[in-house]
Protein backbone atom coordinates (compact mmCIF):
# COMPACT_ATOMS: atom_id res chain seq x y z
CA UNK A 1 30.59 1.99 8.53
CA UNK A 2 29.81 5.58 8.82
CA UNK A 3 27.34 8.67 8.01
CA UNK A 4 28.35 11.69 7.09
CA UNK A 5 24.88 13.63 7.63
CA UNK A 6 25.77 17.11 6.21
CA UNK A 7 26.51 15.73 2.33
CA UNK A 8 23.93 12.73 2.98
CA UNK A 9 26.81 9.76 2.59
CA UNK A 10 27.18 6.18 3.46
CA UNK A 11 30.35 4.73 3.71
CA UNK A 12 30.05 1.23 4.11
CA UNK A 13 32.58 -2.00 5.13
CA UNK A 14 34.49 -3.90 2.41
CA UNK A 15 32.11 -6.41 3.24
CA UNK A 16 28.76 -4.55 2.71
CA UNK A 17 30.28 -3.06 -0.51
CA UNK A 18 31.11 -6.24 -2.03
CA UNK A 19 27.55 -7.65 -1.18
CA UNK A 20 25.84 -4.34 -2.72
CA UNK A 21 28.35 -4.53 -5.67
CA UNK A 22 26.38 -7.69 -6.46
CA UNK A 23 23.17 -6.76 -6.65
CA UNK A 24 24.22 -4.03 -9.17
CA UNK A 25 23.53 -6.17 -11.92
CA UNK A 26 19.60 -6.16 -10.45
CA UNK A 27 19.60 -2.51 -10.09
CA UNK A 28 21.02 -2.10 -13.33
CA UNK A 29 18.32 -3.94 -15.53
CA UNK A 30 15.80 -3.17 -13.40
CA UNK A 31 13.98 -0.09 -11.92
CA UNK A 32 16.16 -0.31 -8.85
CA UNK A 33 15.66 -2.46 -5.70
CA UNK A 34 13.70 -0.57 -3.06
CA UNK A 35 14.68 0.29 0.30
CA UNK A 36 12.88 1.71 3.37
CA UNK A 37 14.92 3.54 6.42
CA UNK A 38 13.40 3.02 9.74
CA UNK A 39 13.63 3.67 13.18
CA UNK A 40 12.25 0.91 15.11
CA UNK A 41 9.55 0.36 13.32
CA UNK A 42 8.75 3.47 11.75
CA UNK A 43 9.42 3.69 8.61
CA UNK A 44 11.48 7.36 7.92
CA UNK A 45 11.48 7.11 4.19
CA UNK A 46 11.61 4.71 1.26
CA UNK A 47 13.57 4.90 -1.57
CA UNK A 48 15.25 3.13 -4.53
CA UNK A 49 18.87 2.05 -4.95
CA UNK A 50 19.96 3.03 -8.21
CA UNK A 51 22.83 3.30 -10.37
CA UNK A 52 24.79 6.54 -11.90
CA UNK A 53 25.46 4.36 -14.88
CA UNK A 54 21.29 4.53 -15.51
CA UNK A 55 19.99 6.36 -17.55
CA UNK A 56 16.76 6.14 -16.11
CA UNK A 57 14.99 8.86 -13.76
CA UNK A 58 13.75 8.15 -10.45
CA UNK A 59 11.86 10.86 -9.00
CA UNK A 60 12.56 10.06 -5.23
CA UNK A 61 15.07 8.93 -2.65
CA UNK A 62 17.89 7.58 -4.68
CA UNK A 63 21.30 5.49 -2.98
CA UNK A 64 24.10 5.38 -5.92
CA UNK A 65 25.32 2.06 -5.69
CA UNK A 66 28.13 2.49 -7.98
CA UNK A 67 30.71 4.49 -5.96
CA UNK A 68 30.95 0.40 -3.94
CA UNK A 69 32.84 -0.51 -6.66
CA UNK A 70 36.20 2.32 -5.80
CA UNK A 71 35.05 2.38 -1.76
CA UNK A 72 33.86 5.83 -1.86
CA UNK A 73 31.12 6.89 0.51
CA UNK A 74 27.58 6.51 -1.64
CA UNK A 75 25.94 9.70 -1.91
CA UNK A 76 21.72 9.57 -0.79
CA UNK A 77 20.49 11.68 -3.47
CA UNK A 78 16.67 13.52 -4.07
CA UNK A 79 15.99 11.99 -7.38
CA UNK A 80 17.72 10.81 -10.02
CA UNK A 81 19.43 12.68 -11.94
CA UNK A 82 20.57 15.41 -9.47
CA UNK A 83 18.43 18.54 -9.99
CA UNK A 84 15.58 16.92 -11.96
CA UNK A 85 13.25 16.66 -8.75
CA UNK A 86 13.66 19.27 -6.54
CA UNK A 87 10.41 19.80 -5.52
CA UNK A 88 10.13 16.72 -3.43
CA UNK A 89 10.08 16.59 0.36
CA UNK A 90 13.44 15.94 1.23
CA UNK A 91 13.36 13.54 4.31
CA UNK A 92 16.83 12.78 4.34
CA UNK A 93 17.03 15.34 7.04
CA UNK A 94 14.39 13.62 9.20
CA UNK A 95 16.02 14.62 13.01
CA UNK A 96 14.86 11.18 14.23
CA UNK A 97 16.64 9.79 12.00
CA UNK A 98 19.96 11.95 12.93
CA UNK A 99 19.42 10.99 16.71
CA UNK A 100 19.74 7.53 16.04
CA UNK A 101 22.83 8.03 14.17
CA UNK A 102 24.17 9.81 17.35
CA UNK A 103 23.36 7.32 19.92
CA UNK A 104 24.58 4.34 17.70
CA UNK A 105 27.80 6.33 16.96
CA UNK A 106 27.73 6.49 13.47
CA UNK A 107 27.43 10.01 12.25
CA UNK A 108 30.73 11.08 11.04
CA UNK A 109 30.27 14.59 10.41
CA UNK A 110 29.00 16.90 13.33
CA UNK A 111 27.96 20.76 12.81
């Protein structure tokens, strides 16, 4: 498992994929499961995991779920669709949240 920070991706173990691969079905039909990133217990932000095969808009902190099905990297996205909600805080970029990423030795992508 890995985070690239610059393009905001997650890649995840075969393992994690398969698990989030089943609860597609739940985002699908649903308005997304929600999530909250912390550190310790701070909560950094909250958002929804979501689906690029929805055609529903979210307007916050969206996790495609679908690239788990190929093993690609899922992209954390500001809205859903891409470009409909750029007006929102974006804090993806929170530099807690990057520090922790450092220290734990996941951050794959370094400027």
């Amino acid at each position: 498992m890995y985070f690239d920070w610059d393009n905001q991706l997650l890649m995840l173990t075969a393992a994690a994929a398969a698990r989030l691969i089943r609860l597609e079905q739940a985002v699908l039909h649903g308005p997304g499961l929600g999530f909250a990133v912390c550190v310790d217990e701070d909560v950094v932000y909250g958002g929804a995991l979501w689906t690029s095969l929805s055609s529903v808009p979210y307007p916050g902190i969206v996790i495609d779920v679908y690239p788990a099905h190929n093993g690609q990297p899922l992209p954390i996205l500001l809205g859903y669709p891409l470009g409909f909600y750029d007006e929102l805080e974006d804090l993806r970029y929170e530099e807690t949240l990057r520090t922790v990423l450092e220290y734990t030795e996941l951050l794959a992508s370094r400027p």
